[in-house]
C-alpha atoms as a PDB file:
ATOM      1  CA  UNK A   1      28.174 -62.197-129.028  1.00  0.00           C
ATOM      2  CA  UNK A   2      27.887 -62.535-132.321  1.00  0.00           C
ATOM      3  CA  UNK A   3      28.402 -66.271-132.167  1.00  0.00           C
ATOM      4  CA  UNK A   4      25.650 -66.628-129.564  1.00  0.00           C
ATOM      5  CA  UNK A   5      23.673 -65.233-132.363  1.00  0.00           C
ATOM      6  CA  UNK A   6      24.665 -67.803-135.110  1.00  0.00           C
ATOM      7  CA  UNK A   7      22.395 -70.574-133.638  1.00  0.00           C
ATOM      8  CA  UNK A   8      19.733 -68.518-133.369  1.00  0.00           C
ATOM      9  CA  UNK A   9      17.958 -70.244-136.188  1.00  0.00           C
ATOM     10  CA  UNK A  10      14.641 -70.677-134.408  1.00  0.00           C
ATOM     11  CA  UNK A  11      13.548 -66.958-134.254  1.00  0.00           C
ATOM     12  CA  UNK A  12      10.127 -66.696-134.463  1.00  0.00           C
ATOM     13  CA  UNK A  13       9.811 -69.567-131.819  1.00  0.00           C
ATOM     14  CA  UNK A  14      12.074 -67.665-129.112  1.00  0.00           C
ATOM     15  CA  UNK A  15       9.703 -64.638-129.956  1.00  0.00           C
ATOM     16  CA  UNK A  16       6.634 -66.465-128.817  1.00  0.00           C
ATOM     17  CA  UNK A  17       8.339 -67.902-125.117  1.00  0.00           C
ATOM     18  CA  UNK A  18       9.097 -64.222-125.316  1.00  0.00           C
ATOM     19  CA  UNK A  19       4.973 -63.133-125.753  1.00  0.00           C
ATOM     20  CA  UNK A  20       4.161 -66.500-123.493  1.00  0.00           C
ATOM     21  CA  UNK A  21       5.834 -65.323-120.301  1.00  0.00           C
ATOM     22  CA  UNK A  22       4.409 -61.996-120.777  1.00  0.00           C
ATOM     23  CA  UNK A  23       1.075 -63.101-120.811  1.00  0.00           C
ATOM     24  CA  UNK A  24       1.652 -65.899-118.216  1.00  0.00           C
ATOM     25  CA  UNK A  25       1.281 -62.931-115.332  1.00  0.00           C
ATOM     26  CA  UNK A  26       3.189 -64.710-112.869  1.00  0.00           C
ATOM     27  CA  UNK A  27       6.769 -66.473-115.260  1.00  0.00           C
ATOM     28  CA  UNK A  28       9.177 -67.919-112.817  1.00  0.00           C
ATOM     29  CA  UNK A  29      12.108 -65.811-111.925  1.00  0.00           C
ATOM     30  CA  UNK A  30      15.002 -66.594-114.999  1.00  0.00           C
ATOM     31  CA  UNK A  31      18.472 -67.365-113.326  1.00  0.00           C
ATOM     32  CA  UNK A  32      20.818 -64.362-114.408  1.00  0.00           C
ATOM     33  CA  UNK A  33      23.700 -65.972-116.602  1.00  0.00           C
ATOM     34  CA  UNK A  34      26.768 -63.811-117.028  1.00  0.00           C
ATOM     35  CA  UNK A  35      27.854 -63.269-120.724  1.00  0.00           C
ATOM     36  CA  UNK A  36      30.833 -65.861-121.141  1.00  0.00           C
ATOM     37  CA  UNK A  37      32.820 -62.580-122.416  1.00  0.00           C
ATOM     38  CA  UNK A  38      31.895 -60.523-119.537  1.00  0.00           C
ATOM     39  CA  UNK A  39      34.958 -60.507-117.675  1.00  0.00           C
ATOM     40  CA  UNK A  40      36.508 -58.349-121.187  1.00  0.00           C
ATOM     41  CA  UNK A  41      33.381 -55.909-121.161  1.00  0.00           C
ATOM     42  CA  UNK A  42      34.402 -54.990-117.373  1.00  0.00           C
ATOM     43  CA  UNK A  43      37.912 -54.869-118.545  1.00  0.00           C
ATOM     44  CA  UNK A  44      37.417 -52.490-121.339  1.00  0.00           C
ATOM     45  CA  UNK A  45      38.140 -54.566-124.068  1.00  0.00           C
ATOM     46  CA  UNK A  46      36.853 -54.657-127.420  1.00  0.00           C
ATOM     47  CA  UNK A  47      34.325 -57.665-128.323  1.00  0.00           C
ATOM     48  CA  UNK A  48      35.196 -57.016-131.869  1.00  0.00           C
ATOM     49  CA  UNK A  49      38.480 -58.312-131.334  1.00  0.00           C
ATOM     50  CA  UNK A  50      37.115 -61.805-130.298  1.00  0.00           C
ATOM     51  CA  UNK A  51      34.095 -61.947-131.601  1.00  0.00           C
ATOM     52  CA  UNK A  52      33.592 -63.268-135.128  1.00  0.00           C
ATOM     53  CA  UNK A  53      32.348 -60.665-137.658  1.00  0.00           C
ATOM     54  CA  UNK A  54      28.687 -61.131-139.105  1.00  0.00           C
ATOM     55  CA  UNK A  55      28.805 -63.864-141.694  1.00  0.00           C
ATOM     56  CA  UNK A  56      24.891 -63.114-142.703  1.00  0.00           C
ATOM     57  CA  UNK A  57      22.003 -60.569-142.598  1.00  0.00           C
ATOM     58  CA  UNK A  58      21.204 -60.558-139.341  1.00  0.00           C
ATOM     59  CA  UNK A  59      17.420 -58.211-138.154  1.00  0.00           C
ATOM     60  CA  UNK A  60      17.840 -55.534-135.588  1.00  0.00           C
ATOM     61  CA  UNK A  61      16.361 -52.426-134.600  1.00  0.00           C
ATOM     62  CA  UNK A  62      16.596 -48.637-133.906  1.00  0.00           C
ATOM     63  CA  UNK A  63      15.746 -48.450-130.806  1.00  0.00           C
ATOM     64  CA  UNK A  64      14.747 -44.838-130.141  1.00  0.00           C
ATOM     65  CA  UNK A  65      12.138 -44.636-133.023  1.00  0.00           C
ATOM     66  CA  UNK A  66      10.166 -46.630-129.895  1.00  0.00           C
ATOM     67  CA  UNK A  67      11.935 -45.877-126.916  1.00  0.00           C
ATOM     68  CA  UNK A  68      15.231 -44.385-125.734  1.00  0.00           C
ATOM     69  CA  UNK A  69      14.743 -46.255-122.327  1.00  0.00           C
ATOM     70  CA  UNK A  70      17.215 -49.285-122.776  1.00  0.00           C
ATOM     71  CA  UNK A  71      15.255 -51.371-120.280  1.00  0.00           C
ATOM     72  CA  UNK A  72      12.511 -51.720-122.480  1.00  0.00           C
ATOM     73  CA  UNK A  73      14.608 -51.462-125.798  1.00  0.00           C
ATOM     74  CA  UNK A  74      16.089 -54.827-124.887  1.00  0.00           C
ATOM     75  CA  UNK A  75      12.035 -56.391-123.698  1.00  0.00           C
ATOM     76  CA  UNK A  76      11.050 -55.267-127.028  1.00  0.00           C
ATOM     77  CA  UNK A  77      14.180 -56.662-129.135  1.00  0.00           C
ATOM     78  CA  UNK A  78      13.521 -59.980-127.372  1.00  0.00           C
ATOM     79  CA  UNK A  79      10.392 -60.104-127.588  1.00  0.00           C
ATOM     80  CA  UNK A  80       9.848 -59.587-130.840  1.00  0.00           C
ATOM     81  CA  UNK A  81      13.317 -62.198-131.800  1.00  0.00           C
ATOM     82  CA  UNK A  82      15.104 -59.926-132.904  1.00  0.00           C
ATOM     83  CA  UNK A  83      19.102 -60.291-132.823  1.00  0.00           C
ATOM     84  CA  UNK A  84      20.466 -56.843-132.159  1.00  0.00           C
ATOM     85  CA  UNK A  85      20.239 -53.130-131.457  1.00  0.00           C
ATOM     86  CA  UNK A  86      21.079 -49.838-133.036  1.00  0.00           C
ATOM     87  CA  UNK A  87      21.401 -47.044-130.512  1.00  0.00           C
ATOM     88  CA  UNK A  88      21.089 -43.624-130.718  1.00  0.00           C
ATOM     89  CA  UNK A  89      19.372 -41.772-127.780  1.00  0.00           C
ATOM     90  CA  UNK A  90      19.352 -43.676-124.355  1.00  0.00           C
ATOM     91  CA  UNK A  91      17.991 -42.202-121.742  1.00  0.00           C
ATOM     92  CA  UNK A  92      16.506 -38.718-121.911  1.00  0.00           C
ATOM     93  CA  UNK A  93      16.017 -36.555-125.218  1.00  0.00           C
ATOM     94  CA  UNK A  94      19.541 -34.645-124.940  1.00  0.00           C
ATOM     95  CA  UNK A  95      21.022 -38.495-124.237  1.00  0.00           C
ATOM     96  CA  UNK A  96      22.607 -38.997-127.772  1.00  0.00           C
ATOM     97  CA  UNK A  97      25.494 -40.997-128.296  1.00  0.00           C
ATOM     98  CA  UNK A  98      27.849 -40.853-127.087  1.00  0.00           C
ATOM     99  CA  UNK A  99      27.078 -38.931-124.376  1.00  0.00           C
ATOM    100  CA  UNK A 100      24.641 -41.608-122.336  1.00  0.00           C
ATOM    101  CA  UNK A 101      25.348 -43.808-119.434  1.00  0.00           C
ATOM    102  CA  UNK A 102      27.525 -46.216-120.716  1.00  0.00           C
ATOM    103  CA  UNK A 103      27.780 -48.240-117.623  1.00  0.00           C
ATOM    104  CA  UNK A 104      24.456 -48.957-118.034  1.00  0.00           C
ATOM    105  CA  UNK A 105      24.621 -50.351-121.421  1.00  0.00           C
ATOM    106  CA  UNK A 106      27.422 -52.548-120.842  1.00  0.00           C
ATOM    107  CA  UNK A 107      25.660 -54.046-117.741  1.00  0.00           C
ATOM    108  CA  UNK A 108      22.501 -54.190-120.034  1.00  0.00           C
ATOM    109  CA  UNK A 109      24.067 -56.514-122.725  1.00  0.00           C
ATOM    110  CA  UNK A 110      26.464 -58.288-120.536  1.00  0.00           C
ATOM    111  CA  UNK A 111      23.783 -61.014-119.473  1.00  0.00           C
ATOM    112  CA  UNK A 112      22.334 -61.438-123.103  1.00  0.00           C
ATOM    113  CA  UNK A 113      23.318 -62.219-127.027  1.00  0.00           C
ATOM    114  CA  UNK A 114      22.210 -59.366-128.266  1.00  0.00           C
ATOM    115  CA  UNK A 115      24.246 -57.677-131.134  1.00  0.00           C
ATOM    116  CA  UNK A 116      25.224 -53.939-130.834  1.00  0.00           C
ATOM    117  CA  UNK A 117      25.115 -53.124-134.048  1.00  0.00           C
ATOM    118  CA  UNK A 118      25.802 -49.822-134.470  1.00  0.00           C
ATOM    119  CA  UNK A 119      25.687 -46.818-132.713  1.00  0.00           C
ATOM    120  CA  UNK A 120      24.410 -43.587-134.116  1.00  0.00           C
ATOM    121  CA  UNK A 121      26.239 -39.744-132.716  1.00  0.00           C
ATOM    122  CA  UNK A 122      24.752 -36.281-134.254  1.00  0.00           C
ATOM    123  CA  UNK A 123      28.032 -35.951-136.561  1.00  0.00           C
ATOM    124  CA  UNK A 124      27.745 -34.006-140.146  1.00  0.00           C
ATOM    125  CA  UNK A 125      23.905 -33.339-139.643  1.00  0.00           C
ATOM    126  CA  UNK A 126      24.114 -29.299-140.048  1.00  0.00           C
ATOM    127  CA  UNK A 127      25.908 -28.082-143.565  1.00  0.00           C
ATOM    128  CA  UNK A 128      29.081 -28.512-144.779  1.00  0.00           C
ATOM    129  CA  UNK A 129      30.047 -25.348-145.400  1.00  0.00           C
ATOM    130  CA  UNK A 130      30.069 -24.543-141.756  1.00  0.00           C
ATOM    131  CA  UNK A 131      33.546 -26.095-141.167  1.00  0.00           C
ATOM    132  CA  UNK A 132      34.107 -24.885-137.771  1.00  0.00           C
ATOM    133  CA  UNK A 133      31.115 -27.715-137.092  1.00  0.00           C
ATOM    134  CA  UNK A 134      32.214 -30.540-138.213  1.00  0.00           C
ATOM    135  CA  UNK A 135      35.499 -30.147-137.225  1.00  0.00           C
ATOM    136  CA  UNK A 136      34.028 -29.860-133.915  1.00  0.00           C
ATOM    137  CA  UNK A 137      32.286 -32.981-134.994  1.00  0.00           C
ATOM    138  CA  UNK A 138      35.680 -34.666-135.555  1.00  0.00           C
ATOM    139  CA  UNK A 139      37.421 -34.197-132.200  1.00  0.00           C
ATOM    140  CA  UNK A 140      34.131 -35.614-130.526  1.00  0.00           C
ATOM    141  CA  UNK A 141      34.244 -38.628-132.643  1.00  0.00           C
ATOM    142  CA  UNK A 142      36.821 -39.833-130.405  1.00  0.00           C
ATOM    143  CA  UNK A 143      34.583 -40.025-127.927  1.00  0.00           C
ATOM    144  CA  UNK A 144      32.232 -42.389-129.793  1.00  0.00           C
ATOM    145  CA  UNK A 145      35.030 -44.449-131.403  1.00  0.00           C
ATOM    146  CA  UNK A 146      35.743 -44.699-127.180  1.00  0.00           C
ATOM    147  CA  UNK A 147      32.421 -45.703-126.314  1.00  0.00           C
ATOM    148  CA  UNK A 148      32.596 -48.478-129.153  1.00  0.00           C
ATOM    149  CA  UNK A 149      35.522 -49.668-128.035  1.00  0.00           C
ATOM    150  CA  UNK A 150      33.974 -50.229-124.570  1.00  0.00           C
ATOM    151  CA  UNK A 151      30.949 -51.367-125.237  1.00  0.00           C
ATOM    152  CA  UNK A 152      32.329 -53.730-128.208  1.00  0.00           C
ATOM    153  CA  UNK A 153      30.294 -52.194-131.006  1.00  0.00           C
ATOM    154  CA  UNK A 154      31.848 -52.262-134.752  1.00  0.00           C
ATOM    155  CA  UNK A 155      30.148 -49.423-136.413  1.00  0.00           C
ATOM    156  CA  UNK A 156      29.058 -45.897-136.246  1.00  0.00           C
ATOM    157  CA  UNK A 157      26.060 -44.576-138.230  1.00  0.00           C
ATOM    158  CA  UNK A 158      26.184 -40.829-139.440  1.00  0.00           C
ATOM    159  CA  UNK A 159      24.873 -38.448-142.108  1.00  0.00           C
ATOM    160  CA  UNK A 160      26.567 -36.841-145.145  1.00  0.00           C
ATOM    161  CA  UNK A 161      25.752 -33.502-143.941  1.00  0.00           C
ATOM    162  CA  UNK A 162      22.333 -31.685-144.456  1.00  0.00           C
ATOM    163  CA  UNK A 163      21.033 -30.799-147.745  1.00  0.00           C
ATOM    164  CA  UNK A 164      22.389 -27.313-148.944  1.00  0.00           C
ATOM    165  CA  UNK A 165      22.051 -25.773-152.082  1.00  0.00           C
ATOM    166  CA  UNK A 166      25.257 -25.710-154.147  1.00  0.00           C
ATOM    167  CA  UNK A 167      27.176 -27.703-151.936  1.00  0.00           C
ATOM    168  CA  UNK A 168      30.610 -28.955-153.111  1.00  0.00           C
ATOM    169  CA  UNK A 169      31.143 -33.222-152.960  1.00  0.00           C
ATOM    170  CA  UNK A 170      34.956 -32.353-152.060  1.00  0.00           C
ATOM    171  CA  UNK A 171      34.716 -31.076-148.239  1.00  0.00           C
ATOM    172  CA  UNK A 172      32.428 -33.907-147.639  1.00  0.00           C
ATOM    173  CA  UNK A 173      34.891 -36.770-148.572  1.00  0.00           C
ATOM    174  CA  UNK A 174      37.397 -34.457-146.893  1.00  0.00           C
ATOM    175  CA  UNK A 175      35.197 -34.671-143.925  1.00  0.00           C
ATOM    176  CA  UNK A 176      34.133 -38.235-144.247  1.00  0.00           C
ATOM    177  CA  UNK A 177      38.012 -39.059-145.071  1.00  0.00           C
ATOM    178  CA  UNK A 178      39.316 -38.072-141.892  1.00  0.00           C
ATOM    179  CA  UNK A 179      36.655 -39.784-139.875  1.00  0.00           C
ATOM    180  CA  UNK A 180      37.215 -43.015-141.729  1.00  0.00           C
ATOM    181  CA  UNK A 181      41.132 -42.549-140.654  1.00  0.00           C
ATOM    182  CA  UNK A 182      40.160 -42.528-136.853  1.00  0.00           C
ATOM    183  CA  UNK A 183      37.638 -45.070-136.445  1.00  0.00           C
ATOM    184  CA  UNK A 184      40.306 -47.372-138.673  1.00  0.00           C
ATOM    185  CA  UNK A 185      42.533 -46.980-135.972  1.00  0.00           C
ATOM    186  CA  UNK A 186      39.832 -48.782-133.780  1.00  0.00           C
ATOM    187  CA  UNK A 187      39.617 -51.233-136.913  1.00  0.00           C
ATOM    188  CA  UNK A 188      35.426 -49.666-137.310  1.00  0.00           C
ATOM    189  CA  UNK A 189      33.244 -49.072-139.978  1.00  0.00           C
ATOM    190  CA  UNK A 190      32.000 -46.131-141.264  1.00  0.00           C
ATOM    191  CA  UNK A 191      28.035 -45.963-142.170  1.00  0.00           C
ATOM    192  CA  UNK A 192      27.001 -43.015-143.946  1.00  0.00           C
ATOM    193  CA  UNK A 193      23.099 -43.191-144.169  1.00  0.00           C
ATOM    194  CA  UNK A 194      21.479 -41.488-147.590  1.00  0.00           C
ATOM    195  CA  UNK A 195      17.818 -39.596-146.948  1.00  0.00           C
ATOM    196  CA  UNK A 196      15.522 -36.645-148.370  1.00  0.00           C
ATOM    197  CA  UNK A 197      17.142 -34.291-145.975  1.00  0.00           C
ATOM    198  CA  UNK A 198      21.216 -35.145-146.147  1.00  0.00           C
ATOM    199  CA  UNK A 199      23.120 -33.762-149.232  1.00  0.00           C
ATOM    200  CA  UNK A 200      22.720 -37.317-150.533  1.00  0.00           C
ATOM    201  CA  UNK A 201      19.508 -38.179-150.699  1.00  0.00           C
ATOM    202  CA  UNK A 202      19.588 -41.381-153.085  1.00  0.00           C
ATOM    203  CA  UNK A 203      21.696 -44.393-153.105  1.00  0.00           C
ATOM    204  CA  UNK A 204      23.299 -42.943-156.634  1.00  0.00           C
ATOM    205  CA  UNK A 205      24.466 -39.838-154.927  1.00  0.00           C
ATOM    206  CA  UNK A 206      25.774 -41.586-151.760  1.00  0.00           C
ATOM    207  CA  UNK A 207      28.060 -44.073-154.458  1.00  0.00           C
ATOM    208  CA  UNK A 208      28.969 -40.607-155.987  1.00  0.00           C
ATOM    209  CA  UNK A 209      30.362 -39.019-152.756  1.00  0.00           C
ATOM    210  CA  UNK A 210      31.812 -42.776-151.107  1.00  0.00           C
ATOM    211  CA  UNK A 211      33.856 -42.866-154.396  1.00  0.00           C
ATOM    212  CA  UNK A 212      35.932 -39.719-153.966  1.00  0.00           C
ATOM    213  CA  UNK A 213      36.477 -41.104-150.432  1.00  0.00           C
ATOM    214  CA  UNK A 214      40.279 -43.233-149.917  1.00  0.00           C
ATOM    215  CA  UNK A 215      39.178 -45.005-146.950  1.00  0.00           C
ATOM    216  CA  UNK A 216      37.836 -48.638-147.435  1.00  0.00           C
ATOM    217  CA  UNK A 217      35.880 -48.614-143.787  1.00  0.00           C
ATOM    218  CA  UNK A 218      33.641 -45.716-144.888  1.00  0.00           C
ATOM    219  CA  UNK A 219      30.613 -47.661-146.342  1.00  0.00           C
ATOM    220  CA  UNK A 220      26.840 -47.007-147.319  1.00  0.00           C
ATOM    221  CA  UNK A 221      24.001 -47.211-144.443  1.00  0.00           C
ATOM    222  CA  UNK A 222      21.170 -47.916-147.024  1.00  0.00           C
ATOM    223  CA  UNK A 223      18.066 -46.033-146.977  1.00  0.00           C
ATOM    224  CA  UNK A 224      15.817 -47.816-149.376  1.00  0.00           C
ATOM    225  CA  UNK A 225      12.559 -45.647-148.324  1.00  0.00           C
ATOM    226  CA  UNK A 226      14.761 -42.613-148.085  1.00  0.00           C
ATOM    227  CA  UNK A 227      15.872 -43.170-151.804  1.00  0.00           C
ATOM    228  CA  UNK A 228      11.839 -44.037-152.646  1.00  0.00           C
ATOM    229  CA  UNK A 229      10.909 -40.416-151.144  1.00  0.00           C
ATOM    230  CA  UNK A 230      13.500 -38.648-153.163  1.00  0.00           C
ATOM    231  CA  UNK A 231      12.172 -39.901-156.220  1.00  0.00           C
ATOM    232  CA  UNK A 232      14.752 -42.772-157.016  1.00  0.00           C
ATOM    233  CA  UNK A 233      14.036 -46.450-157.711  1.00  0.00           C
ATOM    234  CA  UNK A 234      15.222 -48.360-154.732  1.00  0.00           C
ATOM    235  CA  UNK A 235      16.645 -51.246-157.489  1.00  0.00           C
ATOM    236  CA  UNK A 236      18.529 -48.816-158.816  1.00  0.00           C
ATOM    237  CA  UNK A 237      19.728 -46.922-155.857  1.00  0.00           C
ATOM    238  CA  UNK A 238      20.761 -50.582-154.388  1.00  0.00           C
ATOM    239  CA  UNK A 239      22.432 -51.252-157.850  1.00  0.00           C
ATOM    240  CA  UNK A 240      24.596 -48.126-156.974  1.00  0.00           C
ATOM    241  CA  UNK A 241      25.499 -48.934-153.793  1.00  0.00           C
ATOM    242  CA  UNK A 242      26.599 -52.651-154.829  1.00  0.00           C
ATOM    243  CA  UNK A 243      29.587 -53.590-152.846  1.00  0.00           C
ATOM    244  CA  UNK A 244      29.150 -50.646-150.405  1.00  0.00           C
ATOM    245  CA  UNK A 245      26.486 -51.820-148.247  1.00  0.00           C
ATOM    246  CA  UNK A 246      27.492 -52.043-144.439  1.00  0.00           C
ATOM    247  CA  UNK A 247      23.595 -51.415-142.975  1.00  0.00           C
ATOM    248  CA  UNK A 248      20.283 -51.296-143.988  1.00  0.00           C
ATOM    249  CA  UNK A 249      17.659 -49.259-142.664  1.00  0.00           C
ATOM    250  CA  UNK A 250      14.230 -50.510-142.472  1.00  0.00           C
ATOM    251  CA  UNK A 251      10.893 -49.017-142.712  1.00  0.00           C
ATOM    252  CA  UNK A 252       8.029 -49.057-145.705  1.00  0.00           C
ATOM    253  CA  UNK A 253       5.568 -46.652-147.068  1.00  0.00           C
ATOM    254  CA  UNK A 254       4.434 -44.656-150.373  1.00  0.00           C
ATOM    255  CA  UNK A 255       3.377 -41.302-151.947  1.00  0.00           C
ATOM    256  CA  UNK A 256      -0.343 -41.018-151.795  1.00  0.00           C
ATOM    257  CA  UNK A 257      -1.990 -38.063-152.744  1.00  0.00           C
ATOM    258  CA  UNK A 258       1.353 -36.028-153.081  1.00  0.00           C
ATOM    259  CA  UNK A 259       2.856 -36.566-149.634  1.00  0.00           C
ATOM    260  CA  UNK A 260       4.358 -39.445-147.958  1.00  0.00           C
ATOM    261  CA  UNK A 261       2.571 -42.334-145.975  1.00  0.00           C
ATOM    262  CA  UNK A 262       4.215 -44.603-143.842  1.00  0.00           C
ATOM    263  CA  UNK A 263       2.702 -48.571-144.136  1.00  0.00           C
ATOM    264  CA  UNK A 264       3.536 -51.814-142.669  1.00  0.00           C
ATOM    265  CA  UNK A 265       6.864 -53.340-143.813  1.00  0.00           C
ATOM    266  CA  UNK A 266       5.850 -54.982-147.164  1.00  0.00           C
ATOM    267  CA  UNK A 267       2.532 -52.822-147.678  1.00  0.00           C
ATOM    268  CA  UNK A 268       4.494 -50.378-149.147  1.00  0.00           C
ATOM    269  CA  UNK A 269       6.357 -49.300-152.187  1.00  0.00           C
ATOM    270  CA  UNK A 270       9.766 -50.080-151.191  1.00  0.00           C
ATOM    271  CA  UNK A 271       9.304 -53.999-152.458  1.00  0.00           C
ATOM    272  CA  UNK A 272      11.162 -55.655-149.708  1.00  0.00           C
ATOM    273  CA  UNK A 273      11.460 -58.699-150.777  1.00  0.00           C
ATOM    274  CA  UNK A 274      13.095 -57.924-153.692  1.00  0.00           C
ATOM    275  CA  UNK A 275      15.398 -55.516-151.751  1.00  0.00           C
ATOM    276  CA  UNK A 276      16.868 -58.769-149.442  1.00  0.00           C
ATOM    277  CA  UNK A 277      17.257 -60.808-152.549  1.00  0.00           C
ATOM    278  CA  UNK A 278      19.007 -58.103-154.301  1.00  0.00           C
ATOM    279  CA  UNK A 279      21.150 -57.690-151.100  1.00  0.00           C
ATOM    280  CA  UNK A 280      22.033 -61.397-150.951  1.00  0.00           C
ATOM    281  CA  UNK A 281      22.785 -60.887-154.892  1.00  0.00           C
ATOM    282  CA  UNK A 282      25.295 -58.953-153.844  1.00  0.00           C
ATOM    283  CA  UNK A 283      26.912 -60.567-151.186  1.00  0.00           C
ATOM    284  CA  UNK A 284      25.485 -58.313-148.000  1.00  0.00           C
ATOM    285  CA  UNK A 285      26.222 -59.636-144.922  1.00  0.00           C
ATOM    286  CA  UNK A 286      25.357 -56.991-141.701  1.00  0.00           C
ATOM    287  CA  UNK A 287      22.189 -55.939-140.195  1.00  0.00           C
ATOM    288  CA  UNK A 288      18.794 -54.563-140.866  1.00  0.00           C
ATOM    289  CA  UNK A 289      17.768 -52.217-139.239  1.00  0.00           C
ATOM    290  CA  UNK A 290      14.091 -51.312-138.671  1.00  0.00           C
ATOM    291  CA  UNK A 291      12.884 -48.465-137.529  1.00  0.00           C
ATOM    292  CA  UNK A 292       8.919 -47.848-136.622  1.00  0.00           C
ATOM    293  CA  UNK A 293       6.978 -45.089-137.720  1.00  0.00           C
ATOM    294  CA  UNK A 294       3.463 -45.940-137.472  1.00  0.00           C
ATOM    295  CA  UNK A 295       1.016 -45.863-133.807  1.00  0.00           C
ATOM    296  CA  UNK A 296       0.761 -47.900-131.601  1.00  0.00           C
ATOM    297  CA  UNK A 297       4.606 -48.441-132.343  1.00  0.00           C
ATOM    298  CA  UNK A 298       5.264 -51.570-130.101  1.00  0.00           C
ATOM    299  CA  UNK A 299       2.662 -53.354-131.864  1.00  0.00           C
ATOM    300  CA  UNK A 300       3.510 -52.608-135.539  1.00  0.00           C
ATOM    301  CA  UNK A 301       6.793 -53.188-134.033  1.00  0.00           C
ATOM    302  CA  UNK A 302       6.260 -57.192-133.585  1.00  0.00           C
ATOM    303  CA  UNK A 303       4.482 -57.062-136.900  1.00  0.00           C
ATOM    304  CA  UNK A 304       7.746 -55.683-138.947  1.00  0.00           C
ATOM    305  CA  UNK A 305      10.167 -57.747-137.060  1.00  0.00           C
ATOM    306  CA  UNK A 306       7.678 -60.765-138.036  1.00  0.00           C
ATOM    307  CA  UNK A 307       7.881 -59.912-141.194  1.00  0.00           C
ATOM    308  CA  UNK A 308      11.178 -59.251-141.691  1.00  0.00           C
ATOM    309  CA  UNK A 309      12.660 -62.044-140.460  1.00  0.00           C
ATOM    310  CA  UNK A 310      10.109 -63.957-142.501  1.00  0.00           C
ATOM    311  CA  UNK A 311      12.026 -62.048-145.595  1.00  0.00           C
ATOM    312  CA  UNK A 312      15.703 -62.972-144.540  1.00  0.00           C
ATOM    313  CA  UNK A 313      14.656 -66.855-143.739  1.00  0.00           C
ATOM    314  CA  UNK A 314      12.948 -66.724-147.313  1.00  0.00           C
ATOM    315  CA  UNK A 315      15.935 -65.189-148.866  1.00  0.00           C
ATOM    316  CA  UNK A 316      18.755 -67.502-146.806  1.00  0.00           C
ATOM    317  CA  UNK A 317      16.391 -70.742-147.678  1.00  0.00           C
ATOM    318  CA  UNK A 318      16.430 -69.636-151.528  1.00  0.00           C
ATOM    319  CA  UNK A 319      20.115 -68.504-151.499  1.00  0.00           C
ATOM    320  CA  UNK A 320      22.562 -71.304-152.945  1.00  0.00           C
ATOM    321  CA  UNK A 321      24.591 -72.600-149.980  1.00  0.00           C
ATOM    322  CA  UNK A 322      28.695 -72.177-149.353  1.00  0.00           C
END
């Protein structure tokens, strides 16, 4: 799948057959090609054991922040060129992963290119000092590590537990420890995701808590505007995370007045562009990840994926080549 992806180098092109045939009224029917790797979907086989990893940044999407029905997920994700998919609800409100209809998903992707690139349970969102929780938390990860494996997804997306007063570092590297250990067994990555309400809510504190954790598959899921809202430079937070970076999340906005206000990717404070060349800097290969915030979403959803892959064709044109 991934290679599919690799010659995608006209994006912005494939978005606009994409708009064309949905304005044409009447497109003619598209012949259904089976994925040349669907035969090892149906068998249950991982795609991360024969697909090559990502070898750039690659745009994708959270799908839920529009819709959680995957039908239209995928319209949207093609339609707007985008190369992948980040799922966390599918289906109904109480569909999180991994409890959704998996069938469905692997019959979804089987007749496209489309990147799974991470999926997202609710694991460590309440506190850590209720144990008996994420412990819980831990025995259902096998289930997600499962659908992964299925579904041929290489990483999982979760918080460092909720914000609480007081809280200790050391039972959260336990915690994030022991998850790292299973989903290496399934040769997966770990992305822990900073924001205003986890108990890391800046890129610095994420590096603090990653480095008391022994597991080199637990990595950052990078929260630029979450870092922003918490009152922490997003150059710096990056700076922190150098080396660490397995996602990036995607959105823009600034304070106004006192309180928050979502904009337009690259209307806001963030400074995006300097974000994907600091990321390149670096060495960041994986995807980014938008999510949409502001009404009507589908539309300012074509207008961020525009611009984003705009911002990673910039940054890959200006970047010195292998």
């Amino acid at each position: 799948r991934n290679g599919g992806a690799e010659h995608r180098e006209g994006i912005e092109p494939g978005a606009l057959v994409g708009r064309l045939r949905l304005f044409a009224g009447r497109a003619a029917p598209e012949r259904q090609v089976e994925h040349p790797l669907g035969w090892l979907i149906r068998r249950g086989t991982s795609l991360r054991s024969v697909c090559p990893p990502i070898r750039r940044m690659v745009p994708v999407w959270l799908t839920d922040t529009v819709t959680s029905d995957l039908n239209r997920a995928l319209h949207y994700t093609q339609l707007w060129g985008l190369h992948g998919m980040e799922l966390r609800t599918v289906g109904g409100p109480d569909d999180r992963i991994p409890f959704v209809n998996e069938k469905q998903i692997r019959e979804q992707l089987e007749g496209t290119d489309l990147l799974l690139s991470s999926v997202v349970p609710s694991m460590f969102e309440g506190p850590v000092s209720d144990r008996a929780a994420w412990m819980n938390d831990l025995l259902q990860f096998e289930d997600t590590l499962e659908l992964c494996r299925r579904v041929g997804c290489p990483r999982v997306t979760i918080s460092p537990f909720a914000a609480e007063p007081g809280a200790s570092l050391e039972p959260m590297a336990e915690a994030l420890q022991q998850a790292g250990e299973k989903a290496a067994e399934y040769d997966f990555l770990v992305a822990v995701r900073n924001g205003p309400e986890t108990a890391c809510p800046t890129g610095q504190a994420l590096a603090e808590l990653l480095s008391r954790v022994d597991a080199p598959n637990v990595r950052a899921a990078w929260n630029p505007v979450g870092a922003l809202r918490a009152g922490e430079d997003p150059a710096t937070g990056l700076t922190a995370l150098a080396g660490l970076v397995t996602l990036v999340r995607c959105s823009d906005g600034r304070v106004e007045g006192g309180r928050w206000v979502d904009t337009p990717l690259g209307d806001g404070a963030v400074g995006w562009a300097e974000q994907l060349e600091q990321l390149s800097a670096q060495g960041f290969q994986g995807p980014i990840s938008l999510e949409m915030f502001l009404e009507p979403r589908p539309k300012h959803g074509l207008r961020s994926a525009t611009t984003l892959i705009r911002m990673i064709r910039t940054v890959r044109a200006a970047a010195p080549s292998d």
